[in-house]
Protein backbone atom coordinates (compact mmCIF):
# COMPACT_ATOMS: atom_id res chain seq x y z
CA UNK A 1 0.53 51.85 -52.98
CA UNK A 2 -2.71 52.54 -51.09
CA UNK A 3 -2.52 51.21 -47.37
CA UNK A 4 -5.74 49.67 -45.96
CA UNK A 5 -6.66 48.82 -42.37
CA UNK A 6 -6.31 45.14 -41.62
CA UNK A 7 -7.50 44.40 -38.10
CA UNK A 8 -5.07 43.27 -35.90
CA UNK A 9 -2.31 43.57 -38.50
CA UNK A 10 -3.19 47.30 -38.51
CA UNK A 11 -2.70 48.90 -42.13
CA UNK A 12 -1.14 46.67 -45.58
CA UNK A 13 -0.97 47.21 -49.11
CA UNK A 14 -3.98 47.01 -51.01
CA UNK A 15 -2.11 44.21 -52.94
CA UNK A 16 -0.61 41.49 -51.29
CA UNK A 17 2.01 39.21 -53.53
CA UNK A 18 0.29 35.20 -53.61
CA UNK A 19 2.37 32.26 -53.32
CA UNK A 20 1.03 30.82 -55.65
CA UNK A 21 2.44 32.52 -59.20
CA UNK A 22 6.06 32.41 -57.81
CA UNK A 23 6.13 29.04 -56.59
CA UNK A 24 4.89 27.93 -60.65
CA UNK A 25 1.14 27.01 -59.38
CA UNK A 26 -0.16 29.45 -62.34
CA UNK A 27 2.31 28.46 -64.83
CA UNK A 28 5.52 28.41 -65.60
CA UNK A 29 8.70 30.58 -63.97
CA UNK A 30 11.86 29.81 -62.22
CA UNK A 31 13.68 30.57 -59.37
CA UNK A 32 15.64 33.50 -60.45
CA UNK A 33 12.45 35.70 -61.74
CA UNK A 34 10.58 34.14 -58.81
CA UNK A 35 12.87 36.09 -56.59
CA UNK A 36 12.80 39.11 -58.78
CA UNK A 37 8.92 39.32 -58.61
CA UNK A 38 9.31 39.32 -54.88
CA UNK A 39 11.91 41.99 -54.37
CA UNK A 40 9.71 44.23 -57.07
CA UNK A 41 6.87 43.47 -55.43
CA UNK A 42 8.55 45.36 -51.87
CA UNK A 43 10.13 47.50 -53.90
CA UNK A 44 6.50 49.29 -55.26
CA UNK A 45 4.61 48.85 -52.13
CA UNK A 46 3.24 45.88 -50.88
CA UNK A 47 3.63 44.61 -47.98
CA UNK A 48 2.30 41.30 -47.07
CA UNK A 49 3.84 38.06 -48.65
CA UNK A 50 0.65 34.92 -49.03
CA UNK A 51 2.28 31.60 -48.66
CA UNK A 52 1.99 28.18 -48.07
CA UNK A 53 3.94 25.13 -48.65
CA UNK A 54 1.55 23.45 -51.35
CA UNK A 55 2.53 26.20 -53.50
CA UNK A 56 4.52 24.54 -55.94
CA UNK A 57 7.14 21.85 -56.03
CA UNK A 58 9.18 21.44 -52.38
CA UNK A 59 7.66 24.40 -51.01
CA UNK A 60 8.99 26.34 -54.13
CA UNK A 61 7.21 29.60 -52.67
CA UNK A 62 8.46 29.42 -48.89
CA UNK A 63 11.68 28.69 -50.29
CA UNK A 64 11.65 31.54 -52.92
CA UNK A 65 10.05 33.91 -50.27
CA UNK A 66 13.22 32.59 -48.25
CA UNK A 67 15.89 33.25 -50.76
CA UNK A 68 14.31 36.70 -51.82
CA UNK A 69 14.40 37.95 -48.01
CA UNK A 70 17.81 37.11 -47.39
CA UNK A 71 19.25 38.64 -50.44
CA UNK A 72 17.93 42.27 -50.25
CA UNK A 73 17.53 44.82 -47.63
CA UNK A 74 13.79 43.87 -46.58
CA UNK A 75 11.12 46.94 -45.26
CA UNK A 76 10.62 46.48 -41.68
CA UNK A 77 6.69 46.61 -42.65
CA UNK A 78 6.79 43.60 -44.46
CA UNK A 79 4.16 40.62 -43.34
CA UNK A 80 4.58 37.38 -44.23
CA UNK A 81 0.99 34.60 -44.08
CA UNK A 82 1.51 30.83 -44.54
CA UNK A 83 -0.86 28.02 -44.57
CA UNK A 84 -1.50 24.42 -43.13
CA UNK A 85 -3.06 22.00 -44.53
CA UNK A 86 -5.33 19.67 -42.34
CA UNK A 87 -6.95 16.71 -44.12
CA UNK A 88 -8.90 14.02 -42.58
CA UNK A 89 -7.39 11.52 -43.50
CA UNK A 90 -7.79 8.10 -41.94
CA UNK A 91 -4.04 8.51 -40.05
CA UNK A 92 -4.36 10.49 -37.34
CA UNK A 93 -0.74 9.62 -36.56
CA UNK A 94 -0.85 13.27 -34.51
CA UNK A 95 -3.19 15.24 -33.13
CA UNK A 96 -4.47 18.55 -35.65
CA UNK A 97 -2.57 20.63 -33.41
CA UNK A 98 0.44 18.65 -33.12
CA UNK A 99 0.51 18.79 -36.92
CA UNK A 100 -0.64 22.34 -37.09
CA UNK A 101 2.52 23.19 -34.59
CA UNK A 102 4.31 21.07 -36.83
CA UNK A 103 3.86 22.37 -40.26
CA UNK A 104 4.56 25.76 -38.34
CA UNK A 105 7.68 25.56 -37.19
CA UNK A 106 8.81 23.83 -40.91
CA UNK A 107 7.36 26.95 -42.90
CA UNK A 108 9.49 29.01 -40.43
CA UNK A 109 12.71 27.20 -40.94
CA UNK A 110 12.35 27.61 -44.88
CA UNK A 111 10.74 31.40 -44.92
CA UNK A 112 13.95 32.21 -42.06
CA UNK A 113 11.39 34.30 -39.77
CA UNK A 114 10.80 33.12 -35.81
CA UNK A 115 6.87 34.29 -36.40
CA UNK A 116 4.54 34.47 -38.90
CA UNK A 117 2.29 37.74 -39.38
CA UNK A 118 -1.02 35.22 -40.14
CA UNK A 119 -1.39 31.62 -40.54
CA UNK A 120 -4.44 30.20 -42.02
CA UNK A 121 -6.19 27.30 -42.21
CA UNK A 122 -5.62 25.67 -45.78
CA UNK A 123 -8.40 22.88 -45.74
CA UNK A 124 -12.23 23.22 -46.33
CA UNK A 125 -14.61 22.81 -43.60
CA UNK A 126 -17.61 20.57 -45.07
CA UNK A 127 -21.08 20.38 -43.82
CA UNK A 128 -22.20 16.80 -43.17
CA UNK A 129 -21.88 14.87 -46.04
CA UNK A 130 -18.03 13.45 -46.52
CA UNK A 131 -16.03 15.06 -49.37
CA UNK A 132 -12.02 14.15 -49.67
CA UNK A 133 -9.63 16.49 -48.23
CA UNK A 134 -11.71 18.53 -45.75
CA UNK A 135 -12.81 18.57 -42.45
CA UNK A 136 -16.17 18.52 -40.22
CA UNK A 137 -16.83 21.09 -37.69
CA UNK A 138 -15.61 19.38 -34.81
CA UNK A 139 -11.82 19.31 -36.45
CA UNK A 140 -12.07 23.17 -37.20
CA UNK A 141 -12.84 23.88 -33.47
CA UNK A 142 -10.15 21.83 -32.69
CA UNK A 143 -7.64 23.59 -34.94
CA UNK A 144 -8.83 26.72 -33.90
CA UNK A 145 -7.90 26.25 -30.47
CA UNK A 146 -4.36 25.66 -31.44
CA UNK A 147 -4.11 28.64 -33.33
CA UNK A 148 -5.32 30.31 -30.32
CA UNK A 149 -2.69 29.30 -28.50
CA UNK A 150 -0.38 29.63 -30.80
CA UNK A 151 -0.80 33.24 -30.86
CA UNK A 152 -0.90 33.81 -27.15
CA UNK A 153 2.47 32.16 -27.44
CA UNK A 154 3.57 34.48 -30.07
CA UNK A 155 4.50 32.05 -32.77
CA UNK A 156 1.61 33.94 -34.52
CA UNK A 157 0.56 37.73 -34.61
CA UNK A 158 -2.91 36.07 -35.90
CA UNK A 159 -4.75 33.20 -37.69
CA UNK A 160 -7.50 32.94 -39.93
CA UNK A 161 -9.31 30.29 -42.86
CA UNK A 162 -9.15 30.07 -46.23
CA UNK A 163 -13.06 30.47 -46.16
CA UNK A 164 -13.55 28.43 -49.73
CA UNK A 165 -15.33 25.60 -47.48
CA UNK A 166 -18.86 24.90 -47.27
CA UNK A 167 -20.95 28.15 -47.00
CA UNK A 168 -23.13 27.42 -44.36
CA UNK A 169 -19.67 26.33 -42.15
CA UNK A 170 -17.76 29.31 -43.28
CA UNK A 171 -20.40 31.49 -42.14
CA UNK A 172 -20.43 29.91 -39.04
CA UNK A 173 -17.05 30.38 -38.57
CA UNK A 174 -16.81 33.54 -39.11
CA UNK A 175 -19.45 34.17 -36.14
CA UNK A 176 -17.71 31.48 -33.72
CA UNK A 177 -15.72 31.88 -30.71
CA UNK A 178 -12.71 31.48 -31.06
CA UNK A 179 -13.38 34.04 -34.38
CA UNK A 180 -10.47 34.18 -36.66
CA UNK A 181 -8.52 37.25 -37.51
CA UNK A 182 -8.70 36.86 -41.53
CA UNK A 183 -10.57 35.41 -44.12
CA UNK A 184 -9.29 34.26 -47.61
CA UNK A 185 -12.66 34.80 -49.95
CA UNK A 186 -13.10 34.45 -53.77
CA UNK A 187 -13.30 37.76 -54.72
CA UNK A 188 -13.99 38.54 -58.65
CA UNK A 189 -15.57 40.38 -61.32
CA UNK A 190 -18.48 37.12 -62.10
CA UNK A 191 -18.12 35.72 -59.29
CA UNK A 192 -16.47 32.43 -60.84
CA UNK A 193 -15.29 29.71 -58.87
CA UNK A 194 -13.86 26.38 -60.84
CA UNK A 195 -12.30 24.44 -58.22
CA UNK A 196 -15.54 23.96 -56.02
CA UNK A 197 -15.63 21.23 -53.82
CA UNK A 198 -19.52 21.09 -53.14
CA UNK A 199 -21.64 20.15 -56.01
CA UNK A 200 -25.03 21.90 -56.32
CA UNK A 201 -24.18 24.28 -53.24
CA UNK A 202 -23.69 28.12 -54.10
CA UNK A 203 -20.86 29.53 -52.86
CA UNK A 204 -21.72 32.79 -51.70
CA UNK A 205 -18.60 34.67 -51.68
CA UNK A 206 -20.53 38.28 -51.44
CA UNK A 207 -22.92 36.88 -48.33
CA UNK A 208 -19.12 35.47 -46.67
CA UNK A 209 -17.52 39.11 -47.14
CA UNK A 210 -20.58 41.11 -45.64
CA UNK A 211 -20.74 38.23 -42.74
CA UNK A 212 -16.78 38.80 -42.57
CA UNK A 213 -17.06 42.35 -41.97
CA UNK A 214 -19.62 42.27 -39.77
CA UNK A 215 -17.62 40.46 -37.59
CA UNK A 216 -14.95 42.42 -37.47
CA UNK A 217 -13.00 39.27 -39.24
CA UNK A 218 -10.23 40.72 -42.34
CA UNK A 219 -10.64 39.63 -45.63
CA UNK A 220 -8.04 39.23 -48.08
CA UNK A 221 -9.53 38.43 -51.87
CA UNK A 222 -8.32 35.58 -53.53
CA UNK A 223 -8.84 34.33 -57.42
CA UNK A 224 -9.34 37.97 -58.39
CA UNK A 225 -8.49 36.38 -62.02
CA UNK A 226 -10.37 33.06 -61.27
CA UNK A 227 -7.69 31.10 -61.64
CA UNK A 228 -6.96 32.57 -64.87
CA UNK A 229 -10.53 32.60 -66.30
CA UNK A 230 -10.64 36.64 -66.85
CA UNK A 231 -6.95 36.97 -68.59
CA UNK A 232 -6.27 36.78 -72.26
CA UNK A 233 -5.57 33.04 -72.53
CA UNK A 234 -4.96 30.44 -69.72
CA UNK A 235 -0.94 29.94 -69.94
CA UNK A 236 -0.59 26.88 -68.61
CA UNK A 237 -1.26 23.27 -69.74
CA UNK A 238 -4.98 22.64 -69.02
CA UNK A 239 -7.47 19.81 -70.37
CA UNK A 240 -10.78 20.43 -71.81
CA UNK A 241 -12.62 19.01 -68.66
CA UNK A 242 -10.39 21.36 -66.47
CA UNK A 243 -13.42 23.67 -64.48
CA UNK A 244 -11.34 26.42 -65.53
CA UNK A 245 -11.80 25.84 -69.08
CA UNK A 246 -14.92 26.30 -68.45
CA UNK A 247 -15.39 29.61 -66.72
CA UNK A 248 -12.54 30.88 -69.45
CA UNK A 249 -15.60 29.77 -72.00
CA UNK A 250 -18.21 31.53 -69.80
CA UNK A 251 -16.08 34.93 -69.69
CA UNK A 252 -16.46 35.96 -73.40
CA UNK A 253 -18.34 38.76 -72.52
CA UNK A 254 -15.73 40.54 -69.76
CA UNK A 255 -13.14 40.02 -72.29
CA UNK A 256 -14.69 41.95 -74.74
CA UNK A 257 -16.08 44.48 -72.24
CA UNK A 258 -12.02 44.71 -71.36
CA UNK A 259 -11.22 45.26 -74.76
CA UNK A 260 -13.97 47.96 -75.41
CA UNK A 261 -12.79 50.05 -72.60
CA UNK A 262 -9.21 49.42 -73.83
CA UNK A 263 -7.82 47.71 -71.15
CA UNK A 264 -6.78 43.90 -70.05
CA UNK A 265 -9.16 41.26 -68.78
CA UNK A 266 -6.33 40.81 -65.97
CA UNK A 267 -6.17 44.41 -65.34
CA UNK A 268 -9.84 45.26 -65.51
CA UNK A 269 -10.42 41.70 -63.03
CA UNK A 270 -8.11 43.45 -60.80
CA UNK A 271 -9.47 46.46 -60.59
CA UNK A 272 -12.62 45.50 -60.09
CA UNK A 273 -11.50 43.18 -56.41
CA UNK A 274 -9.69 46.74 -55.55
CA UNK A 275 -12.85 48.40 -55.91
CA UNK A 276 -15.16 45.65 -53.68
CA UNK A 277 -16.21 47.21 -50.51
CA UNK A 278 -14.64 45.08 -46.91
CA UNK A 279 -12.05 43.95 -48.83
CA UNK A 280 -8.64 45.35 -47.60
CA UNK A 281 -6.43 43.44 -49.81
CA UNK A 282 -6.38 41.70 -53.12
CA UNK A 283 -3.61 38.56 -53.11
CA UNK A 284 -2.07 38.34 -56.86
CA UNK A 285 -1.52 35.00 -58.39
CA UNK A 286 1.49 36.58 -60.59
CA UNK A 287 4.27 34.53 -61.41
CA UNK A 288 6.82 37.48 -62.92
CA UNK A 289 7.83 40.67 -63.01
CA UNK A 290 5.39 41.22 -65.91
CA UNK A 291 2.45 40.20 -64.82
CA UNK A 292 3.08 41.98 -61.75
CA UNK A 293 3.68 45.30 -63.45
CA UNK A 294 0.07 44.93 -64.63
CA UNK A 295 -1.42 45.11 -61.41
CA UNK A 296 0.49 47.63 -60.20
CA UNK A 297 -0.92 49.73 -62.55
CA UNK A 298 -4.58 48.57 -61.89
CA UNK A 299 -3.83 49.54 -58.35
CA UNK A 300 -2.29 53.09 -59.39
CA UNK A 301 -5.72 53.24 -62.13
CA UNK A 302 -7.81 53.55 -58.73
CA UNK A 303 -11.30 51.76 -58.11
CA UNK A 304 -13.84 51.40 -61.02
CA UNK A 305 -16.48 54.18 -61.16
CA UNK A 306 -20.08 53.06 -60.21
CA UNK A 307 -20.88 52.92 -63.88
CA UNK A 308 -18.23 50.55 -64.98
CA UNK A 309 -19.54 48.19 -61.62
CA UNK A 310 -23.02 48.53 -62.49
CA UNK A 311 -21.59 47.49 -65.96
CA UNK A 312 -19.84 44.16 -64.51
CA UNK A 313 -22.42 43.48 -62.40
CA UNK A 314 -25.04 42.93 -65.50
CA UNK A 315 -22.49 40.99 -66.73
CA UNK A 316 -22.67 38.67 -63.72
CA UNK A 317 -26.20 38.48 -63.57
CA UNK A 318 -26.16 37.29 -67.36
CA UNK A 319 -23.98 34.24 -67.14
């Protein structure tokens, strides 16, 4: 497994194993391959576990995480991420870093770890017009501060933001003070991006990751597979309105590319993330030890040549 530099985590895999697959987000599994995937997962490499307690039932992923690190002899490289999630919701019983310190010290009792390696921010920074479950500007500064504290305390080696939020704030975040460490960022093959929360705003994923680097801020890419849009068939129960049915319907054309160069969509998605420039690590979605072995091998197949990007990238453009 290829080790990349992450800032002030110094070097991880090039993969890092998602929460989301093993705690049944992404379809289907159960406990016992849940914890399987994990241990295969340190077994070939990687070394940075991405959780957060909205992955799956009861914190099925801290808890699997949990399980899986107590029951085998664990690397002494191994990172582990979580998440908190900050709505504004019309409460306020506590402060955001009361709950942030909160929600802390509960994904540390079910992981079994006194610190996390990175803790993110697991809610969407808006712009000015209200949309549910996010937060204006003035709540991110005020979460970041805790974070900052938190990791002069040494709860936290570092923090960062799932950087899905509005674009303009995102960006703006990522050139603040206090700057986060890391930055989650959709990172895939046509750029597709269902679960949007901002209706006639583009994303810009590519513009985030340059602004990311430039900054000296990590990225970690996330919905290498959008969601399950570039794989063979969506494997979990999904209804015609779903916005992933529709960017499975708009990705036609990779799958046959895929199949043309005799390869998987999931495979060819993967390697493609691998292959984007500023992007240290790739966080898999995979919910078994199958799906896993895919990517493993996408990661062994080594980064797409300029031809086969050039290739993807018309692709893109033609959507």
């Amino acid at each position: 497994m290829e080790l990349r530099n992450f800032g002030r985590l110094g070097r991880i895999s090039a993969l890092t194993l998602g929460g989301g697959g093993i705690g049944g987000v992404w379809g289907t599994t159960d406990r016992r391959e849940a914890v399987a995937t994990v241990h295969a997962a340190l077994d070939a490499g990687i070394t940075m576990l991405d959780l957060a307690p909205s992955y799956g039932a009861d914190f099925e992923a801290e808890q699997v995480a949990g399980e899986a690190l107590r029951s085998a002899s664990v690397p002494a490289e191994v990172m582990i991420t979580s998440k908190v999630g900050l709505p504004d919701d019309t409460e306020r019983d506590l402060a955001f870093g009361a709950r942030i310190r909160r929600g802390l010290h509960a994904s540390l009792d079910r992981i079994g770890r006194t610190h996390l390696d990175l803790f993110l921010l697991h809610t969407q920074i808006r712009a000015l017009s209200p949309v549910p479950e996010t937060i204006g500007w003035d709540e991110y500064q005020e979460a970041a501060a805790e974070f900052e504290r938190l990791r002069d305390e040494g709860l936290i080696r570092a923090w960062g933001i799932t950087a899905v939020g509005h674009p303009e704030r995102v960006l703006a975040a990522l050139g603040d003070t206090p700057r986060p460490d890391a930055a989650q960022v959709v990172v895939n093959a046509l750029d597709l991006n269902g679960y949007w929360y901002f209706d006639g705003v583009r994303p810009e994923s590519d513009e985030i990751v340059q602004r990311a680097n430039e900054n000296g801020v990590s990225v970690m890419g996330i919905r290498a597979v959008a969601a399950g849009a570039l794989t063979t068939s969506i494997d979990r129960p999904m209804t015609a309105t779903d916005p992933v049915a529709a960017d499975f319907a708009q990705a036609v054309s990779f799958r046959k590319l895929a199949a043309d160069w005799g390869t998987t969509p999931a495979a060819l998605a993967h390697r493609y993330a691998l292959s984007v420039p500023g992007v240290p690590t790739v966080v898999l979605g995979v919910k078994n030890r199958s799906e896993l072995d895919e990517c493993l091998a996408a990661e062994a197949a080594g980064p797409l040549s300029g031809a086969e990007l050039d290739a993807l990238r018309a692709l893109r453009a033609a959507r």
